[in-house]
Protein backbone atom coordinates (compact mmCIF):
# COMPACT_ATOMS: atom_id res chain seq x y z
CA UNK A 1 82.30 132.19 113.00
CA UNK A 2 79.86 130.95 115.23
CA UNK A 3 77.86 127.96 114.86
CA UNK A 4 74.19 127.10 114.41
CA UNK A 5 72.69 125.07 117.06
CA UNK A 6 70.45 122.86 115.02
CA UNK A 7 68.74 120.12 117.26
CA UNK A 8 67.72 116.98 115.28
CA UNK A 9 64.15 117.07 113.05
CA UNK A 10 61.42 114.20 114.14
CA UNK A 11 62.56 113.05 110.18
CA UNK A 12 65.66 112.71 111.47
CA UNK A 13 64.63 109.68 114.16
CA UNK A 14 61.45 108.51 113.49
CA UNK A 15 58.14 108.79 111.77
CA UNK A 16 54.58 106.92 111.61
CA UNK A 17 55.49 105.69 108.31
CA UNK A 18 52.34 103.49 107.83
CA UNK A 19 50.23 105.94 108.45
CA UNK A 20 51.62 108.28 106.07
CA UNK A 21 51.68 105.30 103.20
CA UNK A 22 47.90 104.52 103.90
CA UNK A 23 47.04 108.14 103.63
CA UNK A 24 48.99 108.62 100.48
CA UNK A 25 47.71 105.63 98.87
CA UNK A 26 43.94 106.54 99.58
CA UNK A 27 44.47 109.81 98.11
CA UNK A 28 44.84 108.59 94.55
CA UNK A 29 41.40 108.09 94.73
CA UNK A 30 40.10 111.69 96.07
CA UNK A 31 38.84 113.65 92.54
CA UNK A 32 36.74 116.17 94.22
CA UNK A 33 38.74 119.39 95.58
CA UNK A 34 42.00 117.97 94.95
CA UNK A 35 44.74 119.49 92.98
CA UNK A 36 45.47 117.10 90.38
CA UNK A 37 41.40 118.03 89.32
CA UNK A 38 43.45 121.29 88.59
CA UNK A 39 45.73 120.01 85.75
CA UNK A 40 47.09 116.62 85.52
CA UNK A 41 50.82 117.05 86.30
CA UNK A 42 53.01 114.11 86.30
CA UNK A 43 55.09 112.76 89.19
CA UNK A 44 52.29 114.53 91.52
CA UNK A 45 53.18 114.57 95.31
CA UNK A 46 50.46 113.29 97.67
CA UNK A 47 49.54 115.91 99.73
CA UNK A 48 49.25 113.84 102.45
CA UNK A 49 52.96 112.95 102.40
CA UNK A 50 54.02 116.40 101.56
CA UNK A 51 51.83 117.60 104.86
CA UNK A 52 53.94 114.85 106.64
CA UNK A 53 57.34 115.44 105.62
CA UNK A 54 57.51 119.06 105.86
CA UNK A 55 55.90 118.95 109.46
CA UNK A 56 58.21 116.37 110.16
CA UNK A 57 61.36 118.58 109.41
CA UNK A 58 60.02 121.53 111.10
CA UNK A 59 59.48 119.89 114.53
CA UNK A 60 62.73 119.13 116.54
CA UNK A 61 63.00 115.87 118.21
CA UNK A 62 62.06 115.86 121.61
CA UNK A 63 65.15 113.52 122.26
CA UNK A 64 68.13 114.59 124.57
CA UNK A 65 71.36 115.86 122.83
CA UNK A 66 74.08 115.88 125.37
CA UNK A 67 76.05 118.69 122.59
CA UNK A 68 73.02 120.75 122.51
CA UNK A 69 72.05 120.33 126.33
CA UNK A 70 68.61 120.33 124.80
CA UNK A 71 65.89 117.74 124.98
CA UNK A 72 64.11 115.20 127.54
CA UNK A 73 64.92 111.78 129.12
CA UNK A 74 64.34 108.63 127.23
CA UNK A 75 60.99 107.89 128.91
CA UNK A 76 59.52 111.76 128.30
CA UNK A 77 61.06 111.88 124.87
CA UNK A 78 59.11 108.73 123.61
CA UNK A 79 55.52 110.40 125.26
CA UNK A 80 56.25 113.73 123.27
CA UNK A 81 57.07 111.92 120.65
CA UNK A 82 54.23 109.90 120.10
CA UNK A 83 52.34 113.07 120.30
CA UNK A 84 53.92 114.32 117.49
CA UNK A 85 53.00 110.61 115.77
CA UNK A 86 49.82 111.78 116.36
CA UNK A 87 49.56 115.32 115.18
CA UNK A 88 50.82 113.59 111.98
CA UNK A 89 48.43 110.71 111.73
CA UNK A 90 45.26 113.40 112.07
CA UNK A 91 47.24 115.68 109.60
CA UNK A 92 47.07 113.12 106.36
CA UNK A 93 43.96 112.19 107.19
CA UNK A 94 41.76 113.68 103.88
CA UNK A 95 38.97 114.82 106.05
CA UNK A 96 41.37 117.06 107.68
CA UNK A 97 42.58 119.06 105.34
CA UNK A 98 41.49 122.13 106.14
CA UNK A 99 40.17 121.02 109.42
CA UNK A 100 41.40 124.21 111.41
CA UNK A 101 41.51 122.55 114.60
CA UNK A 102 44.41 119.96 113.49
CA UNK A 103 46.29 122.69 111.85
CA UNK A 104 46.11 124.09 114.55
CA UNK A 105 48.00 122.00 116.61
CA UNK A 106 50.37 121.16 114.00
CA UNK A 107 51.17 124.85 113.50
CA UNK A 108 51.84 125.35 117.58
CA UNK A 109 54.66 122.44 117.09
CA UNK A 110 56.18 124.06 114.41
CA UNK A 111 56.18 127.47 116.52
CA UNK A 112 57.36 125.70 119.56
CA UNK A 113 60.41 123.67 117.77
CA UNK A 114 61.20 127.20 116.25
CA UNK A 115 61.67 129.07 119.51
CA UNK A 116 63.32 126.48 121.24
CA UNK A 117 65.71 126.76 118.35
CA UNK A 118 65.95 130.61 118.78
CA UNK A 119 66.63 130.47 122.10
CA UNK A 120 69.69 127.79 121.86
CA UNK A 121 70.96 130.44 119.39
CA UNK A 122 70.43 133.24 121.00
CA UNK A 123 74.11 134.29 121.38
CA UNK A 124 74.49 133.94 117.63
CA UNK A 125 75.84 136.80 116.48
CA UNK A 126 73.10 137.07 113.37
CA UNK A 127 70.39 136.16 115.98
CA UNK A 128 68.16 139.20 115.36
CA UNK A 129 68.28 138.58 111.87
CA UNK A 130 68.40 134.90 111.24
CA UNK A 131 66.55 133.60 115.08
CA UNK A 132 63.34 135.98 115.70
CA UNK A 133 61.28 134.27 117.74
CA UNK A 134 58.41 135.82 116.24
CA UNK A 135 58.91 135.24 112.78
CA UNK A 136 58.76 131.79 111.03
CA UNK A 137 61.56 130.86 108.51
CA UNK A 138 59.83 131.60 104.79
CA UNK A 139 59.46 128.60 102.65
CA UNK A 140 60.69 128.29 99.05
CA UNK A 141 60.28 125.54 96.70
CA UNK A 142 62.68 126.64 93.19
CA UNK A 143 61.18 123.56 91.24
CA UNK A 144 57.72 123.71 92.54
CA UNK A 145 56.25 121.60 89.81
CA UNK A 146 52.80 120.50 90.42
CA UNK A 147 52.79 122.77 93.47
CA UNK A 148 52.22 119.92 96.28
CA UNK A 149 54.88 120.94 98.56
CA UNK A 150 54.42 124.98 98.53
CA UNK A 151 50.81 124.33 98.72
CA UNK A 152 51.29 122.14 102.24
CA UNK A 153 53.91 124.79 103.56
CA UNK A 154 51.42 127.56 102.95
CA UNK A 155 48.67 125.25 105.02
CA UNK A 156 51.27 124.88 107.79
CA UNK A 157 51.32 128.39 108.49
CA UNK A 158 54.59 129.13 106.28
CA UNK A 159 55.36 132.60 103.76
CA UNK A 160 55.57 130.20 101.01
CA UNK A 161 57.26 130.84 97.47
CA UNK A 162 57.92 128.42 94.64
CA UNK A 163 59.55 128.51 91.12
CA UNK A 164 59.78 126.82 88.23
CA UNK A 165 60.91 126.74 84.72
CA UNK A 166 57.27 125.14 83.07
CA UNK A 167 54.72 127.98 82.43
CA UNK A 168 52.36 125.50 83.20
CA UNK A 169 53.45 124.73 86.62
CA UNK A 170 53.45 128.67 86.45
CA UNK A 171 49.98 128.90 86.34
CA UNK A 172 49.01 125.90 88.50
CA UNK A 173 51.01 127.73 91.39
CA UNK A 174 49.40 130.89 90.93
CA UNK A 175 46.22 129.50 91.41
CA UNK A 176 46.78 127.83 94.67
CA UNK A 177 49.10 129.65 96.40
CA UNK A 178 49.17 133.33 95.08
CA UNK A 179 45.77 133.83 94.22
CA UNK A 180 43.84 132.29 97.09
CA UNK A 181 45.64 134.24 99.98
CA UNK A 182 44.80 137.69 98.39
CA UNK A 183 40.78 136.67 98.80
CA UNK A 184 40.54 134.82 101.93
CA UNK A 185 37.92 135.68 104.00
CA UNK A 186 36.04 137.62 101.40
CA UNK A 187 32.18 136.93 100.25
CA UNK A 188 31.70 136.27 96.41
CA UNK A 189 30.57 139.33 94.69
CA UNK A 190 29.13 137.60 91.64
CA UNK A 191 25.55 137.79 90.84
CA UNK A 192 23.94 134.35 91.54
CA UNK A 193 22.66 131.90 88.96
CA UNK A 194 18.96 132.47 87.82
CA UNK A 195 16.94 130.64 90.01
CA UNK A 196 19.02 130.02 93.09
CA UNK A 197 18.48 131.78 96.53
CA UNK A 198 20.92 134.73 98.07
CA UNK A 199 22.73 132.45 100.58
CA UNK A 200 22.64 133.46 104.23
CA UNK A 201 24.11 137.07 104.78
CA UNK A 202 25.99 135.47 107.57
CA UNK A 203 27.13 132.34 105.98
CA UNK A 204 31.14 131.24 106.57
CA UNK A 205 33.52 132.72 103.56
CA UNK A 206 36.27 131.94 105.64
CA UNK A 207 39.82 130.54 103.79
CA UNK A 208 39.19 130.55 99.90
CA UNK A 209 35.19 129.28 100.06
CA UNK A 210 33.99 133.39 98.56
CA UNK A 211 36.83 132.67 95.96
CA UNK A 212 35.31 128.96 95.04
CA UNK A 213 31.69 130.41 95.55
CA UNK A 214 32.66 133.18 92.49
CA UNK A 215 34.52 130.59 90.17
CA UNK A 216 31.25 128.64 90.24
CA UNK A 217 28.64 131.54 89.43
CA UNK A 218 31.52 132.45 86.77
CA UNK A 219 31.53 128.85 85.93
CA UNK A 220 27.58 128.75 85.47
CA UNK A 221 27.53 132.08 83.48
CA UNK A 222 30.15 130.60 80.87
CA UNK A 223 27.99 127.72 80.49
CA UNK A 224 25.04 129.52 79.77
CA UNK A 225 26.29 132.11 77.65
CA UNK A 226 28.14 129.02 75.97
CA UNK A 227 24.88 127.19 75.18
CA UNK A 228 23.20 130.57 73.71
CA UNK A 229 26.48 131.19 71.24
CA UNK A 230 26.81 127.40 69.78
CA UNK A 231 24.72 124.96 71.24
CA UNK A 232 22.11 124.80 68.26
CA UNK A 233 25.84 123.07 67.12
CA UNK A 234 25.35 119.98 69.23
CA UNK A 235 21.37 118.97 69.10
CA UNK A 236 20.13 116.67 71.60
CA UNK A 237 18.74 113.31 70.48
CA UNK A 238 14.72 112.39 71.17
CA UNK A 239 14.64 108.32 72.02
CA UNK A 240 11.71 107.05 69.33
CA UNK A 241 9.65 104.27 69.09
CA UNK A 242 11.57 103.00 66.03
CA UNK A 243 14.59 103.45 68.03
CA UNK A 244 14.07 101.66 71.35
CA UNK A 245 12.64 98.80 68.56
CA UNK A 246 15.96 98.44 67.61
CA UNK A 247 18.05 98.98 71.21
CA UNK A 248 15.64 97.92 74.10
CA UNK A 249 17.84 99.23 76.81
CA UNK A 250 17.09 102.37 75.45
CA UNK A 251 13.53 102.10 76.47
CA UNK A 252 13.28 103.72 79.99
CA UNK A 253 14.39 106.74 77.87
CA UNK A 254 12.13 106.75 75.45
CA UNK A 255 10.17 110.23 74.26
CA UNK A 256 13.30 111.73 76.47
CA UNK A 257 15.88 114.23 75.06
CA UNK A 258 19.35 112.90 75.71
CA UNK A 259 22.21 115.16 75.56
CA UNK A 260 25.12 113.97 72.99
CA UNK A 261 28.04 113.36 75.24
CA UNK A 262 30.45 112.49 72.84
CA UNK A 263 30.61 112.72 68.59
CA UNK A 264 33.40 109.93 67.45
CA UNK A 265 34.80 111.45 64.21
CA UNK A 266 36.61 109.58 61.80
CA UNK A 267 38.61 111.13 58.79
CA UNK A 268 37.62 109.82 55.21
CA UNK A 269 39.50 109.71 51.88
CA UNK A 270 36.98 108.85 48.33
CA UNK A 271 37.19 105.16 47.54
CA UNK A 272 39.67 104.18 45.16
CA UNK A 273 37.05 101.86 43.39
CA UNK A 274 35.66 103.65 40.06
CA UNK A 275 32.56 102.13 40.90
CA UNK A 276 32.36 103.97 44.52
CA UNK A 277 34.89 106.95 43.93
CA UNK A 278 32.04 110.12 44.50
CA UNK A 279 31.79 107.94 48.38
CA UNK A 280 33.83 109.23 51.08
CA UNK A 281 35.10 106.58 53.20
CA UNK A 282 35.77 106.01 56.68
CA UNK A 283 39.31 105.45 57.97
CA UNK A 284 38.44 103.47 61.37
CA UNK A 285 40.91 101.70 63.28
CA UNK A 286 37.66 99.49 65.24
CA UNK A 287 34.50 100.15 65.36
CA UNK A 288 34.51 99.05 69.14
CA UNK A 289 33.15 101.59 71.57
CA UNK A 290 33.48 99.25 74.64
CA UNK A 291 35.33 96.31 75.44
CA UNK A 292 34.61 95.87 78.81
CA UNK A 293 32.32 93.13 79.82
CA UNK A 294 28.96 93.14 80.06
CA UNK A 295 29.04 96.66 78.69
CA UNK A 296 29.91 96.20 75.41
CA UNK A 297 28.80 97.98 72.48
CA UNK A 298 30.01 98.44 68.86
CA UNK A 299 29.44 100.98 65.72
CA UNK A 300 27.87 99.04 62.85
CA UNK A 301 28.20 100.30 59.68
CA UNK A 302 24.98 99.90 57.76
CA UNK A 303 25.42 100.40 53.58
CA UNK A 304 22.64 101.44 51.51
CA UNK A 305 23.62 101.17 47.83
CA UNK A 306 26.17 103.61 47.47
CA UNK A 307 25.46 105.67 50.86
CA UNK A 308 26.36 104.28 54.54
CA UNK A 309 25.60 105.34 58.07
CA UNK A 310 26.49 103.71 61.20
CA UNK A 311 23.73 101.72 63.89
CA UNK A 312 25.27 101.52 67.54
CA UNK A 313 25.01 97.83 68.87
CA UNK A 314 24.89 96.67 72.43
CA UNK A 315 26.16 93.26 72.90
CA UNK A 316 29.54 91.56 72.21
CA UNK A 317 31.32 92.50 68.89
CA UNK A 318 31.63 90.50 65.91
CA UNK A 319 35.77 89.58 65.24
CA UNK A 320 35.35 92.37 62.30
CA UNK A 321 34.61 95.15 65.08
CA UNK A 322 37.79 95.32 66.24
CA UNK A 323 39.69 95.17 62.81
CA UNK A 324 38.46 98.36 61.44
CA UNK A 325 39.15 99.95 58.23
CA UNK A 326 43.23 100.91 58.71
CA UNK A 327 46.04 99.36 60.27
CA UNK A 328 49.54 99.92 59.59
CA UNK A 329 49.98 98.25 56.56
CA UNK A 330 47.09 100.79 55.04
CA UNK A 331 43.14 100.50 54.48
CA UNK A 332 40.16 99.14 53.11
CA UNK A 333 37.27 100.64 51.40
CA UNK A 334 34.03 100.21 53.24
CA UNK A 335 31.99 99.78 50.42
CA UNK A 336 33.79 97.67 47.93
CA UNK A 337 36.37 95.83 50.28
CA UNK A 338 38.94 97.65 47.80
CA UNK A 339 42.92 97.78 50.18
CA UNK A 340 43.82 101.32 50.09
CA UNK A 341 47.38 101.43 50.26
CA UNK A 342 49.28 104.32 52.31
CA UNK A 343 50.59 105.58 49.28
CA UNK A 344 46.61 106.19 48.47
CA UNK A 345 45.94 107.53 51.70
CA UNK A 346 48.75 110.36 51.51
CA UNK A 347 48.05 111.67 48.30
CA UNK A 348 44.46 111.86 49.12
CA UNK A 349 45.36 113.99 51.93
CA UNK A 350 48.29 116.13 50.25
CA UNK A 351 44.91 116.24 47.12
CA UNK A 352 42.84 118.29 50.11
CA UNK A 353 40.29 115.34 49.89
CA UNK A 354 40.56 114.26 53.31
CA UNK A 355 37.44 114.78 54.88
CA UNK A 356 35.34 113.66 58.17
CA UNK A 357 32.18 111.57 59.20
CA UNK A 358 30.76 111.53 63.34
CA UNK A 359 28.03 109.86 64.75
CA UNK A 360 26.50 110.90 68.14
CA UNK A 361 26.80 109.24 71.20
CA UNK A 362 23.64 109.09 73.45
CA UNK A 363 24.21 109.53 77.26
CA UNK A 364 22.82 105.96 78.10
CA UNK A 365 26.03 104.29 76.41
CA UNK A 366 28.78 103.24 78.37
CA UNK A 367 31.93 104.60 76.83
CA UNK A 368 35.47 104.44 76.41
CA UNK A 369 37.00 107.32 75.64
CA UNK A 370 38.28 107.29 72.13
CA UNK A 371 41.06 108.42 70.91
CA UNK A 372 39.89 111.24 68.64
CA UNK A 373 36.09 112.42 70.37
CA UNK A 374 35.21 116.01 70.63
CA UNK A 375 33.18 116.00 74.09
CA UNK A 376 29.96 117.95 74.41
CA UNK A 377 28.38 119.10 77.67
């Protein structure tokens, strides 16, 4: 059997590692357009990196291989070289992405290394199947996961396939590097939101930008139909007089209409004081909303005879804030300071007398994000 001629990868020698690190590490903090917006997948490749490595083992080493007879001198192997270094170094770079000219040039390395390596084989008896010169080895990833690596294969100019196991990763696959491809180049065909202009007939829908264009003006239309179907659910809140009394910072809002951002729901069993039992009460691990300084704020609960509701307070928490009304060893009843044991709590629930409270949260807060909090828009 005949051989492969396989001259050594760049990966193989030597790469601009710092680069690539910087790159990668600057990522983590890139939200907008970025995959892990997508779905939040753990053990997420950089894309930077995965640009980098693949590149990296798809371009031979320009370095001479006395076995191969293939290659440069010493002198012209380190000037190629460093050309590759700096294909790479403009590749990670976030702001090239989908810069075509870069790709570009990364793309006529990857072409180059591959004929070179068709040619050394060109006696191979499989040549016509396994070295044609005009055909790029496909890519395959079988454990794709969050889809990094296929993704930066595709962008290199690759027939790229991945696999895996997860449905999830499924899905997150299919909608970067099946879907995509089968619209490129095509104008959105959605009707535009009410109120915007028909974009220039001549405007660039190159790569996926008609797809993105269509998921937005789907986007927009889900929103809106959303808001006819259930928002009289979630009410916004008008600032008043009697309100900005009690929180000043609230006063460049006031006479507005804030929109509820967040309703903190806590679950409730009936007192087990005889003197409170028709009151539902709260089962609150802290009544903390933030913690961080110079931001904080706290629920208070405010009890009116034999009824309670809850104030929001801007400042730093009393030592009770953070205690709540449950911790492990069970609770305590708001109202009477009456220790509801576990025991209480579970037959309560098992009883179908578990119920709920939730108090709004107005958009000027600064806010955690609790553990239980249904999020409105």
């Amino acid at each position: 059997m005949t051989d492969i001629k396989k001259p050594k990868k760049l990966i193989e020698v030597a790469l601009p590692l710092d680069d690539i690190n910087s790159a990668a590490a600057r990522e983590k903090s890139i939200r907008h357009g970025h995959p892990s917006t997508l779905h939040l997948w753990w053990s997420r490749k950089p894309l930077a990196a995965a640009r980098a490595v693949l590149f990296a083992q798809l371009v031979n080493d320009p370095g001479y291989q006395r076995e191969l007879g293939y290659g440069v001198n010493k002198k012209e192997a380190e000037r190629k070289r460093e050309k590759l270094f700096q294909i790479i170094r403009d590749l990670v770079q976030w702001e090239n992405t989908n810069n075509e000219e870069v790709l570009n040039r990364a793309r006529e390395a990857i072409w180059e290394s591959w004929r070179e390596t068709c040619y050394l084989n060109r006696n191979h008896p499989q040549a016509a199947e396994l070295f044609n010169p005009d055909k790029l080895p496909a890519f395959h990833d079988p454990f794709a996961g969050g889809g990094a690596i296929p993704l930066e294969a595709q962008r290199l100019g690759l027939e790229s396939y991945a696999s895996d196991l997860n449905p999830v990763a499924v899905m997150i696959n299919k909608a970067m590097i099946e879907i995509p491809p089968k619209f490129a180049g095509q104008a959105p065909v959605g009707p535009l939101p009410e109120g915007e202009r028909q974009p220039d007939m001549i405007e660039d829908w190159a790569g996926a930008k008609g797809l993105a264009e269509d998921v937005r003006r789907y986007g927009h239309w889900m929103r809106e139909e959303a808001f006819k179907r259930i928002g009289h659910l979630y009410p916004k809140i008008k600032i008043t007089p009697e309100m900005v009394a009690e929180r000043p910072d609230l006063k460049p809002y006031e006479g507005k209409e804030l929109t509820v951002i967040a309703w903190l729901w806590a679950r409730t069993v009936k007192s087990p004081n005889p003197a409170f039992s028709h009151v539902d009460v709260p089962l609150v691990s802290s009544f903390v909303l933030s913690s961080k300084k110079g931001k904080e704020a706290w629920v208070e609960p405010v009890i009116e005879g034999d009824q309670y509701r809850f104030e929001v307070r801007i400042g730093t928490p009393p030592d009770w804030a953070a205690k709540g009304t449950v911790k492990r060893t069970g609770g305590t009843c708001i109202m009477s300071q009456t220790a509801m044991p576990f025991k209480y709590i579970r037959e309560e629930g098992k009883a179908g007398r578990m119920g709920e409270r939730k108090k709004p949260v107005k958009k000027p807060l600064p806010m955690p994000k609790p553990p239980a909090c249904p999020i409105t828009a």
